[in-house]
C-alpha atoms as a PDB file:
ATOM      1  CA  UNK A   1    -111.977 -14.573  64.239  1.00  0.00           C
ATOM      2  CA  UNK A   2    -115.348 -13.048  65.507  1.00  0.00           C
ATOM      3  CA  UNK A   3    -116.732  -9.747  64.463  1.00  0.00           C
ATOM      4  CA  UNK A   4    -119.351  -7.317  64.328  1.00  0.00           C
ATOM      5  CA  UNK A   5    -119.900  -4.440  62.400  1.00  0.00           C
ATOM      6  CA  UNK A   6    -119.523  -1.083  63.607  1.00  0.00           C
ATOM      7  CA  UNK A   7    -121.288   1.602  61.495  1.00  0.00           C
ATOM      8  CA  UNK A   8    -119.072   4.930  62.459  1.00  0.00           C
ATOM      9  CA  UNK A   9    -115.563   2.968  63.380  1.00  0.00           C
ATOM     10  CA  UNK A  10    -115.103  -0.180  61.334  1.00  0.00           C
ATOM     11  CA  UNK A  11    -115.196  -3.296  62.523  1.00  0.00           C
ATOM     12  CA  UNK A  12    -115.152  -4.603  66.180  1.00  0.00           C
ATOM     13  CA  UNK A  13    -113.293  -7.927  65.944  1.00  0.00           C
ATOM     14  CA  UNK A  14    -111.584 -10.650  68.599  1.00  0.00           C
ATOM     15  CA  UNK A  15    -108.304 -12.708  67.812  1.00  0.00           C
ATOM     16  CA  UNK A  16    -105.775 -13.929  69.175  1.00  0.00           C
ATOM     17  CA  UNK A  17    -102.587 -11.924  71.000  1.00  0.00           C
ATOM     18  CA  UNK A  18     -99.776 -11.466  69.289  1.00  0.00           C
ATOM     19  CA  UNK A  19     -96.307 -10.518  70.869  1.00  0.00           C
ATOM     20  CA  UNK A  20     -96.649  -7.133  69.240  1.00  0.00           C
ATOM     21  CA  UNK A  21    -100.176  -6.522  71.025  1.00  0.00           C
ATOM     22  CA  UNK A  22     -98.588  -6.601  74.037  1.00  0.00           C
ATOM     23  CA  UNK A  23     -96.761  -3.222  73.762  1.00  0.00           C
ATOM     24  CA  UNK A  24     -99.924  -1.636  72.848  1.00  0.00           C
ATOM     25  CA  UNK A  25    -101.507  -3.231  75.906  1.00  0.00           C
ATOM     26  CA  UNK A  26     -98.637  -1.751  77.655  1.00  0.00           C
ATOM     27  CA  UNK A  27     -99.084   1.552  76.839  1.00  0.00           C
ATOM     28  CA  UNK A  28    -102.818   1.608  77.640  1.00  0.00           C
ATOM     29  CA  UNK A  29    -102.576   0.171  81.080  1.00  0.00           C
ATOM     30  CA  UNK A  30    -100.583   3.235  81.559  1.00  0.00           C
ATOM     31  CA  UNK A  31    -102.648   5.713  80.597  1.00  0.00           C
ATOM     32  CA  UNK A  32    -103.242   7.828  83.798  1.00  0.00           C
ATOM     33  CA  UNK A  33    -106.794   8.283  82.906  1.00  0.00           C
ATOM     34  CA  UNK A  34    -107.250   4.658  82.587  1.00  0.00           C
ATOM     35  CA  UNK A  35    -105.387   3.866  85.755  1.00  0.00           C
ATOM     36  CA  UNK A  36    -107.575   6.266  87.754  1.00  0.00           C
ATOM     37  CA  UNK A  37    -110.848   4.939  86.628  1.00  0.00           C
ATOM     38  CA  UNK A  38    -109.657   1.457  87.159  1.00  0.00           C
ATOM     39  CA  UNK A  39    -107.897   1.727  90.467  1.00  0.00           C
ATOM     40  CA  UNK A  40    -104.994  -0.285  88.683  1.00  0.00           C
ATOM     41  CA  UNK A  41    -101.782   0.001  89.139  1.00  0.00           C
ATOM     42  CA  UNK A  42     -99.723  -0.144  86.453  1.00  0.00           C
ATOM     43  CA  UNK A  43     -96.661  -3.029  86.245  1.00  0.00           C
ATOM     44  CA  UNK A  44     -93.331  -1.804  84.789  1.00  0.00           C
ATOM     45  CA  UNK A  45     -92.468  -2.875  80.981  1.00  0.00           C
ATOM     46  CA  UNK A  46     -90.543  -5.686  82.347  1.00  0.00           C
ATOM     47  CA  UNK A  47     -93.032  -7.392  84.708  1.00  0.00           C
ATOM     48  CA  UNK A  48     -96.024  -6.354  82.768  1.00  0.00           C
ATOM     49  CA  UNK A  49     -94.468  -8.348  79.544  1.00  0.00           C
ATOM     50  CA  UNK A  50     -93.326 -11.270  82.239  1.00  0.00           C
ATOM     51  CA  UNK A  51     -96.870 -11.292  83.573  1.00  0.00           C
ATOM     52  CA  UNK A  52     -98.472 -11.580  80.265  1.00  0.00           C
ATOM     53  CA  UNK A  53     -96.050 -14.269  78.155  1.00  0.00           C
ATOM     54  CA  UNK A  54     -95.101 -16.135  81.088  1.00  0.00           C
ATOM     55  CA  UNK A  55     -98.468 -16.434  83.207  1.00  0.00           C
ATOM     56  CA  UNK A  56    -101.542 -15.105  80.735  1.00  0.00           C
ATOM     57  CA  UNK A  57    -100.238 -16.465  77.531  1.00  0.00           C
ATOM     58  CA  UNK A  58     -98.853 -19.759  78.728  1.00  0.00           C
ATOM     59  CA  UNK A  59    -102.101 -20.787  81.013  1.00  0.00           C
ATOM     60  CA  UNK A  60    -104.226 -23.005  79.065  1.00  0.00           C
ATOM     61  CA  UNK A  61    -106.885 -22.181  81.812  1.00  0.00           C
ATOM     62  CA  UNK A  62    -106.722 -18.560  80.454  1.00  0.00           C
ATOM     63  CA  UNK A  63    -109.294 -17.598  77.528  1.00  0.00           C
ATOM     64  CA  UNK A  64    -107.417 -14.299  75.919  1.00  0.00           C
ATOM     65  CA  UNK A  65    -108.094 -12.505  73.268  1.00  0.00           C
ATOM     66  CA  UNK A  66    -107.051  -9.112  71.778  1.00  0.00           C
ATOM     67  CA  UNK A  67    -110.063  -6.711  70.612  1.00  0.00           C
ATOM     68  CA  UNK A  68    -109.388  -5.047  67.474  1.00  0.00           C
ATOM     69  CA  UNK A  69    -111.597  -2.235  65.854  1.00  0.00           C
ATOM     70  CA  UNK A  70    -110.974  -1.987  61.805  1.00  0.00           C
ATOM     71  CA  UNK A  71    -108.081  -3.657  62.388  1.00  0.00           C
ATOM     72  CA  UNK A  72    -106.339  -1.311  65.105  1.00  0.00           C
ATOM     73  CA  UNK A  73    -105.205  -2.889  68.446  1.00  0.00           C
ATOM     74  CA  UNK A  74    -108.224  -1.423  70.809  1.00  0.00           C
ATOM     75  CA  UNK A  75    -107.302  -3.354  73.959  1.00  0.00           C
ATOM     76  CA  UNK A  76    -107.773  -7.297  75.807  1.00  0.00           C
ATOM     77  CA  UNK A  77    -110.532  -9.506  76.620  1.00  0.00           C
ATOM     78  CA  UNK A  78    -109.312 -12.527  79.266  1.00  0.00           C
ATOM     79  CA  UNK A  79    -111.099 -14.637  81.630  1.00  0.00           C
ATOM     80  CA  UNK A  80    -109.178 -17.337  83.873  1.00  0.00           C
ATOM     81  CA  UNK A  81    -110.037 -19.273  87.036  1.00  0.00           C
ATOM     82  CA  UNK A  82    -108.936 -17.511  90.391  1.00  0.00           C
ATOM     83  CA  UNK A  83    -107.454 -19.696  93.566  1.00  0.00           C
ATOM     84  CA  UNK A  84    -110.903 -19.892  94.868  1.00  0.00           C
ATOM     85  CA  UNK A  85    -112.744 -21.671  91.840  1.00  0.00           C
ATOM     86  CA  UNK A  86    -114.168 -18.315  90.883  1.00  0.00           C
ATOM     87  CA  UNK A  87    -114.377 -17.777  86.799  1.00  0.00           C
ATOM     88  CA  UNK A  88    -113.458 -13.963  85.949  1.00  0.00           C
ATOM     89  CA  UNK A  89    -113.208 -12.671  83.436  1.00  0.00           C
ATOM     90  CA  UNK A  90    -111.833  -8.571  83.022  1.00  0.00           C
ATOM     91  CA  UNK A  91    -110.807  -6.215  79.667  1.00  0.00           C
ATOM     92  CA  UNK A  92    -108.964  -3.563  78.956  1.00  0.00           C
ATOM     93  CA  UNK A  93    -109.548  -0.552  76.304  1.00  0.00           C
ATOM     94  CA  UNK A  94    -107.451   1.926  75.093  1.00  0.00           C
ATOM     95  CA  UNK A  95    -108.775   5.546  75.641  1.00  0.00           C
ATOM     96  CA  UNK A  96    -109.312   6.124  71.665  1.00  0.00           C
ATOM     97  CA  UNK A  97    -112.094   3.357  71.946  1.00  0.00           C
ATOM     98  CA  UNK A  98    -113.894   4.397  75.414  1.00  0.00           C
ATOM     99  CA  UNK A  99    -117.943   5.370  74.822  1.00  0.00           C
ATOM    100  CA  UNK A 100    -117.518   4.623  71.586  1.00  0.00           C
ATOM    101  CA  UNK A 101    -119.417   0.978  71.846  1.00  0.00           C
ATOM    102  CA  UNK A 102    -116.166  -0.991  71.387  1.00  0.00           C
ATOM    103  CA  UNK A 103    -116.626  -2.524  75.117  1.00  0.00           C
ATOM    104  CA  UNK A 104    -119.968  -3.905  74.641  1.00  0.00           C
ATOM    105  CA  UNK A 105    -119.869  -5.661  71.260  1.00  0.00           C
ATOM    106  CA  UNK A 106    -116.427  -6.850  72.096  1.00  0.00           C
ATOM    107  CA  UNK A 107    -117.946  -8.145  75.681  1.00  0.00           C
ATOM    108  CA  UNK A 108    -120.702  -9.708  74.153  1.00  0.00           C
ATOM    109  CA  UNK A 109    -118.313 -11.179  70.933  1.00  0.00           C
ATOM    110  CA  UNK A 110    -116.184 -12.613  74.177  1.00  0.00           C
ATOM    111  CA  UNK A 111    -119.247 -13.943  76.101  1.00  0.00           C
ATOM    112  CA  UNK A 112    -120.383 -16.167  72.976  1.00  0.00           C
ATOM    113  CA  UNK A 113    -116.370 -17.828  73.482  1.00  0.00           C
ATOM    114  CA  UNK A 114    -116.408 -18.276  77.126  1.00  0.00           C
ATOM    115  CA  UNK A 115    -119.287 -20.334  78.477  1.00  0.00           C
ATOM    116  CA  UNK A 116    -118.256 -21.047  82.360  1.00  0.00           C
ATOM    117  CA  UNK A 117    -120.878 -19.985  84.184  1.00  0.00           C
ATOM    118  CA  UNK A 118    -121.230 -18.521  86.891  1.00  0.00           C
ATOM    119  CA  UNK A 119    -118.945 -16.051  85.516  1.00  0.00           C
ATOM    120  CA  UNK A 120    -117.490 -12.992  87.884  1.00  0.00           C
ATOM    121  CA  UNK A 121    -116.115  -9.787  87.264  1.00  0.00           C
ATOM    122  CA  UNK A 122    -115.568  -6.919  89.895  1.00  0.00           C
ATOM    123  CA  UNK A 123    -114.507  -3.718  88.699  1.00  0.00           C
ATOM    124  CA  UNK A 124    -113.440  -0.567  90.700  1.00  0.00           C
ATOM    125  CA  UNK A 125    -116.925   0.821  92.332  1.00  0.00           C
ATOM    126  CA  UNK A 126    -116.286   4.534  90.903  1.00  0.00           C
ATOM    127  CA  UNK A 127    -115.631   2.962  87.684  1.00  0.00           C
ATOM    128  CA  UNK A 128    -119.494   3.135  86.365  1.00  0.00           C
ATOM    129  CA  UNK A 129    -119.117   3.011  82.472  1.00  0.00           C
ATOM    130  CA  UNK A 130    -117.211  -0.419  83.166  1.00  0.00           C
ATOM    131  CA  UNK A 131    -120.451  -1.529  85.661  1.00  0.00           C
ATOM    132  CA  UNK A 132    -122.528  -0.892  83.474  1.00  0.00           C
ATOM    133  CA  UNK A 133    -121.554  -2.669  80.556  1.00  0.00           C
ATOM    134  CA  UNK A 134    -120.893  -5.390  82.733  1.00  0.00           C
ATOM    135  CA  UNK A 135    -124.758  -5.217  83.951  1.00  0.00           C
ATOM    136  CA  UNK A 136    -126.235  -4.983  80.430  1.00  0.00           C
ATOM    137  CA  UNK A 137    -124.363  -8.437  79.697  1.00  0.00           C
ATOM    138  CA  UNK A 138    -126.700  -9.893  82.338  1.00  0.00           C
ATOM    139  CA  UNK A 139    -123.810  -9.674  85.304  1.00  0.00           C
ATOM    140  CA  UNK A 140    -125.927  -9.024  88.451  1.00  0.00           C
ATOM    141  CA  UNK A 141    -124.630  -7.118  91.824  1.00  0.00           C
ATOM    142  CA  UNK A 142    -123.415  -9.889  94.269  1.00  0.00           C
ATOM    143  CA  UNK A 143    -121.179  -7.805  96.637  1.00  0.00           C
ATOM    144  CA  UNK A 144    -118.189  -5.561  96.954  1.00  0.00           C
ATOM    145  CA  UNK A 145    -114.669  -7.138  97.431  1.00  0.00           C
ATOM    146  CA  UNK A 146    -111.531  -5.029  98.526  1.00  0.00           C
ATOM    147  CA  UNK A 147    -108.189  -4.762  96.370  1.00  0.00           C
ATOM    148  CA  UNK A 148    -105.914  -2.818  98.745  1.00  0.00           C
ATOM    149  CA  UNK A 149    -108.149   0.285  99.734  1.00  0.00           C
ATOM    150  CA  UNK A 150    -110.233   0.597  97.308  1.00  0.00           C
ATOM    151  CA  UNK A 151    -114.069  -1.050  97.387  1.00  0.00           C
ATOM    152  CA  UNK A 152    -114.783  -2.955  93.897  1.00  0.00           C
ATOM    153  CA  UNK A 153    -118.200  -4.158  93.013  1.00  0.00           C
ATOM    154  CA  UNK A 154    -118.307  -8.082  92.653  1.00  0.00           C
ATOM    155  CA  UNK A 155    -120.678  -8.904  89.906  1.00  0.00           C
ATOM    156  CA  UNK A 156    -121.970 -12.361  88.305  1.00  0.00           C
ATOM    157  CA  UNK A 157    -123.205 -13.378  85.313  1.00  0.00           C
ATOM    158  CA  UNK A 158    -125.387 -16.550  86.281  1.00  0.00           C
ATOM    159  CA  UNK A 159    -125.621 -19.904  84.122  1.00  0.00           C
ATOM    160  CA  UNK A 160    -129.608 -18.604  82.871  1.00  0.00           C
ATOM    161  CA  UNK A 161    -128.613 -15.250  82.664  1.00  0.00           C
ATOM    162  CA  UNK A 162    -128.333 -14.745  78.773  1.00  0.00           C
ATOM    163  CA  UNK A 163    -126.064 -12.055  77.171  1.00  0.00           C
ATOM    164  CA  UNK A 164    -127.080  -8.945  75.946  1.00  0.00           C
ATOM    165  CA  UNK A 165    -128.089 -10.002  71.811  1.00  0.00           C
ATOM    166  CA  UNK A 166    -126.176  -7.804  69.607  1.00  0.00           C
ATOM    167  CA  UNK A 167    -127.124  -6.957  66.464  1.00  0.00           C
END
């Protein structure tokens, strides 16, 4: 398990998913708050558990792992390899844990697991908390792609580029 201390919430922590993380994973990716900012839509309980034991879970390409803040579910961390050769790698928080910090440490406890390089992300463009962290990781702007109708910023973290240190 990696952690790292947070002063005012407990302790920011990665491990692996268990079965029971996946309902709280669940409910966050339906938040409508969430699913605004992220341009996401949501899967029903039935695919989204499918999608997740059967394809996420089961890909030994797939680097997962569940963020946990003093030992509360706070949300995902996963990268995998797309069709194209393309690392990504993309997380999901639950709205307790947004601005609170949460998204950095555990981005830069997940960055010290995964070491592919380049290394691509490309969240929704209106989503600007999310491209930011990204960019204080070291991910640069390389583009926008488009999922459906909505413009997403593509953004690498290059093989020098070195993660932001955290204390």
């Amino acid at each position: 398990m990696t952690d790292e201390r947070d002063e005012q919430h407990g302790e920011v922590s990665l491990r692996g998913v268990t079965d029971d993380d996946l309902f709280v994973f669940l409910a966050y990716e339906h938040d409508p708050e969430a699913v605004r900012r992220s341009r996401f839509t949501p899967r029903p309980r039935d695919a989204f558990l499918r999608h997740w034991r059967e394809r996420v879970l089961r890909d030994p390409d797939c680097l997962v792992r569940t963020v946990t803040v003093g030992g509360e579910v706070a949300g995902s961390v996963v990268s995998w390899t797309q069709e194209d050769g393309r690392r990504y790698v993309g997380y999901w928080l639950g709205r307790p844990y947004w601005a609170r910090g949460v998204g950095s440490r555990a981005l830069g406890l997940f960055l010290r697991l995964e070491r592919v390089r380049p290394l691509y992300a490309d969240p929704f463009g209106g989503n600007t908390a999310s491209v930011r962290l990204l960019e204080r990781h070291g991910f640069e702007r390389a583009g926008t792609v488009r999922h459906g109708e909505d413009e997403h910023i593509l953004l690498v973290l290059h093989p020098a580029a070195r993660p932001e240190a955290t204390p």
